[in-house]
Protein backbone atom coordinates (compact mmCIF):
# COMPACT_ATOMS: atom_id res chain seq x y z
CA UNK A 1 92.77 91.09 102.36
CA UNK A 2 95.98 89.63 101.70
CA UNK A 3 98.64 92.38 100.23
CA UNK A 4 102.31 91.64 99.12
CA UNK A 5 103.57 93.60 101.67
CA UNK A 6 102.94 92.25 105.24
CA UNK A 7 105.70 93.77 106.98
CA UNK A 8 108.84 95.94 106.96
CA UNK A 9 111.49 95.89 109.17
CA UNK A 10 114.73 97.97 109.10
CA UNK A 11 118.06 98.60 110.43
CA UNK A 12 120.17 101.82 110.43
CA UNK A 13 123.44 101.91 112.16
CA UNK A 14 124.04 104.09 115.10
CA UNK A 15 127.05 106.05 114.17
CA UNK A 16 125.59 109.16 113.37
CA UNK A 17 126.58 112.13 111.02
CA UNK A 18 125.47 115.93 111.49
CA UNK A 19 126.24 117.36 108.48
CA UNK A 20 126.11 120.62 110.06
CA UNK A 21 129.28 119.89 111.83
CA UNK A 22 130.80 119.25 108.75
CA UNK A 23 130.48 122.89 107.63
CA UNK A 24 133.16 123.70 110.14
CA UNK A 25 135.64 120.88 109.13
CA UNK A 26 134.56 121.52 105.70
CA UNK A 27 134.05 125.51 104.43
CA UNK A 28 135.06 124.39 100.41
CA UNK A 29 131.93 122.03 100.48
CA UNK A 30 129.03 124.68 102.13
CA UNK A 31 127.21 122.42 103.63
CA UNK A 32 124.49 124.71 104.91
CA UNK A 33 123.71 125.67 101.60
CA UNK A 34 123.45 122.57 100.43
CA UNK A 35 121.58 121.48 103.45
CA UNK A 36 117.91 122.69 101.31
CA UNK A 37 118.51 120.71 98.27
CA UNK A 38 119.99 117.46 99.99
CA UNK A 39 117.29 117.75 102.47
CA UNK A 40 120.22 115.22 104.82
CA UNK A 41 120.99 116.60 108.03
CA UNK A 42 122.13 113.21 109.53
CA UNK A 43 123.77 110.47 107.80
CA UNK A 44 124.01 106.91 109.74
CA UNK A 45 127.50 105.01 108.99
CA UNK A 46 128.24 101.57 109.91
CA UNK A 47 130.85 100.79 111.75
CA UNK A 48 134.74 100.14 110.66
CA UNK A 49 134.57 96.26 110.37
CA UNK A 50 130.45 95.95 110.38
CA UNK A 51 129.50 94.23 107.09
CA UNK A 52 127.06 93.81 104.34
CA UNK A 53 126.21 90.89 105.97
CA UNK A 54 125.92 91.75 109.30
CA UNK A 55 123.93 95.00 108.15
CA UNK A 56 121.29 92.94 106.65
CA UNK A 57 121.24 89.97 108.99
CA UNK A 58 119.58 92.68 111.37
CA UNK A 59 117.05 94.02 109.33
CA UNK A 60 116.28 90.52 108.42
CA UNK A 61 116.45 89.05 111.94
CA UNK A 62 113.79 91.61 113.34
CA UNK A 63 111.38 90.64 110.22
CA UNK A 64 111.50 87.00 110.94
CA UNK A 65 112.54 86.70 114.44
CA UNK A 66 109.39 86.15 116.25
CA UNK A 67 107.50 83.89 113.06
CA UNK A 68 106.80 80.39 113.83
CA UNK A 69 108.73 78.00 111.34
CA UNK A 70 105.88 77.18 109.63
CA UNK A 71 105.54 81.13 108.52
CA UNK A 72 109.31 81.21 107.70
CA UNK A 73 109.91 82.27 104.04
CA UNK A 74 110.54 79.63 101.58
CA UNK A 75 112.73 82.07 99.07
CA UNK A 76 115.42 85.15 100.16
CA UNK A 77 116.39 87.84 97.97
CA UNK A 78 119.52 90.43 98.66
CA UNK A 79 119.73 93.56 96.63
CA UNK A 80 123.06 95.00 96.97
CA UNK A 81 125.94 96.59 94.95
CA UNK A 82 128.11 96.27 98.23
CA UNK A 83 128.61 92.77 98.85
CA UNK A 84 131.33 91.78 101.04
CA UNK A 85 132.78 89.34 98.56
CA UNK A 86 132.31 88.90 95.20
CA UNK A 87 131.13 85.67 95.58
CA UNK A 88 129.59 83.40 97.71
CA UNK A 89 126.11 85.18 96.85
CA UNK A 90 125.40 87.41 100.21
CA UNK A 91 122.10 85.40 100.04
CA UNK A 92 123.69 81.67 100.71
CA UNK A 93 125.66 83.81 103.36
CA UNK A 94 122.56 85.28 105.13
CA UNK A 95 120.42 82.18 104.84
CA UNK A 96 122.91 80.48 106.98
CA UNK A 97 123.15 83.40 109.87
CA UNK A 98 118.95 82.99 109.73
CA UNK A 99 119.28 79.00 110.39
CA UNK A 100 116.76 78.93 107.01
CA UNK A 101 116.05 75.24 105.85
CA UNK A 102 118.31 74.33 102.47
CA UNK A 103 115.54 73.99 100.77
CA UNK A 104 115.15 77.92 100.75
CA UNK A 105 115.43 79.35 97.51
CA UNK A 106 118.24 82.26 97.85
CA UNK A 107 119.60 84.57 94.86
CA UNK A 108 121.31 88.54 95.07
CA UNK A 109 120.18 91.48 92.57
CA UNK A 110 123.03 93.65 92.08
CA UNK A 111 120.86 97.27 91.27
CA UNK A 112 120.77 100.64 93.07
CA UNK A 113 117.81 102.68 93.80
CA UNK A 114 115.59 101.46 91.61
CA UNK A 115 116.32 98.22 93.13
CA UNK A 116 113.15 97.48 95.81
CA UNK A 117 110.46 97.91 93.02
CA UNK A 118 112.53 94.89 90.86
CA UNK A 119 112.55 92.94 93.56
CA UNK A 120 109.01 93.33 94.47
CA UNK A 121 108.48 92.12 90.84
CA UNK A 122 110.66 89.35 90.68
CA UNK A 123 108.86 87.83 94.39
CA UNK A 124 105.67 88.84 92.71
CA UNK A 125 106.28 86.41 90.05
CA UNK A 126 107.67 83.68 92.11
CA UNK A 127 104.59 83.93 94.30
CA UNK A 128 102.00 84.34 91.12
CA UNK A 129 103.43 81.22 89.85
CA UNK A 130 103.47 79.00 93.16
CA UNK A 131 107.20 78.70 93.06
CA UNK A 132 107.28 80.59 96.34
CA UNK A 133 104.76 80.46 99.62
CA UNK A 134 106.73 83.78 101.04
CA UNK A 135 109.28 86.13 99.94
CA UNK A 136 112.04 87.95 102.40
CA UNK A 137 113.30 90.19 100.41
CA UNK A 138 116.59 92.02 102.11
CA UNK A 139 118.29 95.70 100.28
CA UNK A 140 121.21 96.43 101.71
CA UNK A 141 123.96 98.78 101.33
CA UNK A 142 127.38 99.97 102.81
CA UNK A 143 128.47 103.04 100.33
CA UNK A 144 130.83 104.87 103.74
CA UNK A 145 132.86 102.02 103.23
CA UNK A 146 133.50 103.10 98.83
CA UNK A 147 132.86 107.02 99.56
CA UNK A 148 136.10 109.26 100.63
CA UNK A 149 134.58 111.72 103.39
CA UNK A 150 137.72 114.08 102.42
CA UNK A 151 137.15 114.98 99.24
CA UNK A 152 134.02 113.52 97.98
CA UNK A 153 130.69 115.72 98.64
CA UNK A 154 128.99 112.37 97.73
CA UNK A 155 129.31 111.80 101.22
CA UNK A 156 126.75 114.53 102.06
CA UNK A 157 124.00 112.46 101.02
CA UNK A 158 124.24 108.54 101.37
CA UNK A 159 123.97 106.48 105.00
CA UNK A 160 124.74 103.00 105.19
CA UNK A 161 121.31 100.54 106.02
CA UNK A 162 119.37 97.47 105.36
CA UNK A 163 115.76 96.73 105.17
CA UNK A 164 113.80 93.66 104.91
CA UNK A 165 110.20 92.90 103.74
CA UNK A 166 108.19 89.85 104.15
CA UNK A 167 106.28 89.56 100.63
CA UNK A 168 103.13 87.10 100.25
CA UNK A 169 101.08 86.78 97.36
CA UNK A 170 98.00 89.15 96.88
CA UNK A 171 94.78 89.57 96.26
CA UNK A 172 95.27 92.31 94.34
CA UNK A 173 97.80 91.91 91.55
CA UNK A 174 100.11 94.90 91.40
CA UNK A 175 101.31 96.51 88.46
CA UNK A 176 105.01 97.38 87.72
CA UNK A 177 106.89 99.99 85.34
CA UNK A 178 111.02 99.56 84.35
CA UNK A 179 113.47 101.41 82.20
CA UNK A 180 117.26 101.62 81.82
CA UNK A 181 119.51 104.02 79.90
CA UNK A 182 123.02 102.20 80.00
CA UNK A 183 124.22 104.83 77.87
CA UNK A 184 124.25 107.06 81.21
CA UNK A 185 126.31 104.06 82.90
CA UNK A 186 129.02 106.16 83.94
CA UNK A 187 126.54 108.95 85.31
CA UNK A 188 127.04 106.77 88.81
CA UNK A 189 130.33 104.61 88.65
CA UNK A 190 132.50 103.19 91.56
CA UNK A 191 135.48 102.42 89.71
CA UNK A 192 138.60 100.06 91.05
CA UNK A 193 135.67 97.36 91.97
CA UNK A 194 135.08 93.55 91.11
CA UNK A 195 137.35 92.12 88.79
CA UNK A 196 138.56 95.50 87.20
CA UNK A 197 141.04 95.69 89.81
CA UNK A 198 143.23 93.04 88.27
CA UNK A 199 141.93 93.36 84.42
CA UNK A 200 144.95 94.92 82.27
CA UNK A 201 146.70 95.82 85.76
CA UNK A 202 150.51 95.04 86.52
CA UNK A 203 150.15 92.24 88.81
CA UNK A 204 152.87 93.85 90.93
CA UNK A 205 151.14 97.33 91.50
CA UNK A 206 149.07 98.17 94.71
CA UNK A 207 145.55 97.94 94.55
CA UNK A 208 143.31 101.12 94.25
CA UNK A 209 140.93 101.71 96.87
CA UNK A 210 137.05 102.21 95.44
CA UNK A 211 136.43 105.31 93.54
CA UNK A 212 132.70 106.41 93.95
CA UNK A 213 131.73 108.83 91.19
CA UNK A 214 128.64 110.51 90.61
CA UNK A 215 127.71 113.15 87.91
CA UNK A 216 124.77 115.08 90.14
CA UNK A 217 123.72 117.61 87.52
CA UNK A 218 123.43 114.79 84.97
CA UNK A 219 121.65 112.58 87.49
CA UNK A 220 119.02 115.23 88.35
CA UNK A 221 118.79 116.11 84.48
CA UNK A 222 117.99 112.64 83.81
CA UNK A 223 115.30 111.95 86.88
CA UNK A 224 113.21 115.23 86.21
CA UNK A 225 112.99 114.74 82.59
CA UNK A 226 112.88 111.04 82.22
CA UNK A 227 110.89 109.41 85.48
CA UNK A 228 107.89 111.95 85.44
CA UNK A 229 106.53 110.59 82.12
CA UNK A 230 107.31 106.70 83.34
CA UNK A 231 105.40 107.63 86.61
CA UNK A 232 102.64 108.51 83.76
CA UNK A 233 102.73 105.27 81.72
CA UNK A 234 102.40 103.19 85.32
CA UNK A 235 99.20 104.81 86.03
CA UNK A 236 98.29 104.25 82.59
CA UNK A 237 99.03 100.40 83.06
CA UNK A 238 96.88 100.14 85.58
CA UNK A 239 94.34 102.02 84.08
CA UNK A 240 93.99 104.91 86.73
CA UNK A 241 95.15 108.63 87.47
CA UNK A 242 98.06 109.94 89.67
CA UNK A 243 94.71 111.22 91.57
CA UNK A 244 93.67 107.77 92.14
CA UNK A 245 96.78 107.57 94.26
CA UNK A 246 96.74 107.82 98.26
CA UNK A 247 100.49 108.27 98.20
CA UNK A 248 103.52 108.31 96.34
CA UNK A 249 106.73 106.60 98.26
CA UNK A 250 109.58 107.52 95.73
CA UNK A 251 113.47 106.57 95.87
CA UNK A 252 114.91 109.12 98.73
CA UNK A 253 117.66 110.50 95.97
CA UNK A 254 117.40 114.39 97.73
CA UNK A 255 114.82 116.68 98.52
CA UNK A 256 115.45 119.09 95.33
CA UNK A 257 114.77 115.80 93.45
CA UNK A 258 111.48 114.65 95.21
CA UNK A 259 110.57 118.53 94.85
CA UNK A 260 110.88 119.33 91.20
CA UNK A 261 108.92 115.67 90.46
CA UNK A 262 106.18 116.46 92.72
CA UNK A 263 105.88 119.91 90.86
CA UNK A 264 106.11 118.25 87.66
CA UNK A 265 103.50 115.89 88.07
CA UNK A 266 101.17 118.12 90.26
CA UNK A 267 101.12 115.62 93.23
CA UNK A 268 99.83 116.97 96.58
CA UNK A 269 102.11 117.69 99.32
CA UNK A 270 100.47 115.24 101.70
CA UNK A 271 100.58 113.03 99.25
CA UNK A 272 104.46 113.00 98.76
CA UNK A 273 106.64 111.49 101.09
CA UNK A 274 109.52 113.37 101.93
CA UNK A 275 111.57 111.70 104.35
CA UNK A 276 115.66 111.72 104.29
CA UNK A 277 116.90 114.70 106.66
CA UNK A 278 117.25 111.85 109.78
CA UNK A 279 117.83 108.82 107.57
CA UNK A 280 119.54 109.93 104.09
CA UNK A 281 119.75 108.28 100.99
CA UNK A 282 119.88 104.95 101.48
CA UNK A 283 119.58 103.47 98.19
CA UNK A 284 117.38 100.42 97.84
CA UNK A 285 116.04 100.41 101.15
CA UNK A 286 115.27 104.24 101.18
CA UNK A 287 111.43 103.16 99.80
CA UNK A 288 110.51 100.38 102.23
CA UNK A 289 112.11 102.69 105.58
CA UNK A 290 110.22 105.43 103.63
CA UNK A 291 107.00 103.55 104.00
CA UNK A 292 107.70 101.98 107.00
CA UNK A 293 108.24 105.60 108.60
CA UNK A 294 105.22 106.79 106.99
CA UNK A 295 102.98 103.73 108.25
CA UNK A 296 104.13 104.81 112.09
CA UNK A 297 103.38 108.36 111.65
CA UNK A 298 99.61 107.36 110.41
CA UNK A 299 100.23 108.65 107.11
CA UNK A 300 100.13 105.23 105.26
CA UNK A 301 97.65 102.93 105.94
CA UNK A 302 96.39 99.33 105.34
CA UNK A 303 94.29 99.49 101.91
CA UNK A 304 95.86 102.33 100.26
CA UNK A 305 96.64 102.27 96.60
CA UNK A 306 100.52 103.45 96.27
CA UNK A 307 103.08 104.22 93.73
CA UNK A 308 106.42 103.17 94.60
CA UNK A 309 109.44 104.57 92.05
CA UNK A 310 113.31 103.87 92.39
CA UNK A 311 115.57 105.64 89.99
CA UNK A 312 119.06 106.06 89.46
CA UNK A 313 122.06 103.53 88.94
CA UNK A 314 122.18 102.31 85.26
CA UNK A 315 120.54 104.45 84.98
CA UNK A 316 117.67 102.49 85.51
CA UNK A 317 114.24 102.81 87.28
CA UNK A 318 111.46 100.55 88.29
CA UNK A 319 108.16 101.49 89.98
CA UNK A 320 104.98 99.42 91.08
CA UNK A 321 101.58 100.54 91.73
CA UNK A 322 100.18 97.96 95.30
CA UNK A 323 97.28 97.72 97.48
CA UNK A 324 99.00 98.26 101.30
């Protein structure tokens, strides 16, 4: 059977984090007790001048590396909020480091976490409709380089990464679930970006460096009261239960997160991945490494039914219910 995932590949930069160690450079922040609700033990940095680019021409280089040319994708999706540039698209810029034809179609999404689920819809559609043959479809993300490791606890949960998933059209079609409540824009902000740095600014005056904000009680607030019932309506959709389920790959926001939506929808343990204390959040791509991860371990398998949910910048959230 063909699914729309055939493969995920993923990179994670070596530069390692223990947060552990940061409990003796930083007492104010108690680290240890934060340790249980984070669930982040090691965060993975990218290097001082490694890029966007560079970040997701690996994860995308070990998807496609070894295809033949004529199982090359014909289309190439980035989602990222941390392009190197505001434009060129980082798409044009990675389909040139791939040596991709110019007849591949190339376009960015500029979402969050709930990013990988509106991708998966948007290739979905392209491949429903015969515009595309195959999907790569690369999330990427370099937050150490907007996140101040001196004063901002912030930096206790995200790691820098890309991932990148091959996408054909299925058999089975999936079903998909999305939501945004721009009236929490500001819950997640990283101010002194994009053209704001010059709008209503003395020309003259320095330039601020990013600002990464995030509101965590009203983020948490949001996700345990808002995404449990959209998790609900999905199943709904597709005319099933949450038992119908094998298992539930959600967004990797923190472990008190994951826990309080298992509880709230009464999913099994097993059936809940859990999976950030070597990896941390890494935004988009924290579902596909998720599942990826899980697939080594044995726990997902070819021909399981699974419920994929990002949440949070937006705030928005997007989920999709596929046959692996």
């Amino acid at each position: 059977m063909t699914a729309l995932i055939n493969a995920i590949e993923y990179y994670i930069p070596a530069n390692t984090v223990d947060c552990l160690e940061l409990d003796k450079s930083k007492p104010e922040w108690h680290v240890r007790n934060s340790l249980p609700k984070t669930g982040v033990r090691f965060l993975h940095h990218a290097d001082n001048d490694e890029t966007t680019l560079q970040l997701a021409f690996t994860a995308a280089k070990k998807a496609i590396g070894s295809l033949p040319e004529s199982e090359l994708p014909d289309t190439l999706i980035v989602c990222t909020q941390t392009p190197d540039n505001l434009l060129p698209h980082v798409s044009a810029c990675l389909q040139h480091e791939l040596g991709l034809p110019s007849t591949t179609k190339c376009f960015d999404l500029s979402l969050g976490c709930s990013g990988y689920c509106y991708g998966l819809s948007i290739a979905y559609g392209y491949l429903a409709a015969n515009i595309s043959k195959r999907v790569l479809f690369v999330t990427v993300d370099n937050y150490s380089k907007m996140i101040d490791p001196e004063t901002n606890k912030a930096y206790l949960l995200f790691s820098d990464g890309a991932c990148a998933t091959i996408l054909d059209k299925p058999e089975i079609a999936p079903f998909f679930q999305f939501g945004t409540d721009g009236s929490r824009n500001k819950s997640i902000i990283c101010e002194n970006t994009g053209i704001s740095v010059m709008t209503g600014k003395d020309p003259e005056a320095p330039i601020a460096k990013p600002n990464f904000i995030m509101d965590g009680y009203n983020v948490l607030q949001f996700t345990i009261k808002t995404i449990p019932p959209e998790i609900i309506k999905l199943t709904e959709s597709a005319g099933i239960t949450l038992d119908d389920i094998d298992l539930f790959v959600f967004h990797q926001a923190s472990r008190k997160v994951l826990e309080e939506m298992g509880k709230k929808l009464s999913i099994p343990e097993e059936k809940l991945i859990i999976d950030l204390e070597e990896t941390g959040n890494i935004t988009s791509s924290s579902i596909p490494i998720a599942m990826k991860r899980a697939e080594a371990r044995g726990q997902l398998k070819r021909g399981d039914k699974i419920m994929l949910f990002g949440f949070g910048i937006g705030l928005s959230w997007s989920g999709a219910i596929v046959e692996y």
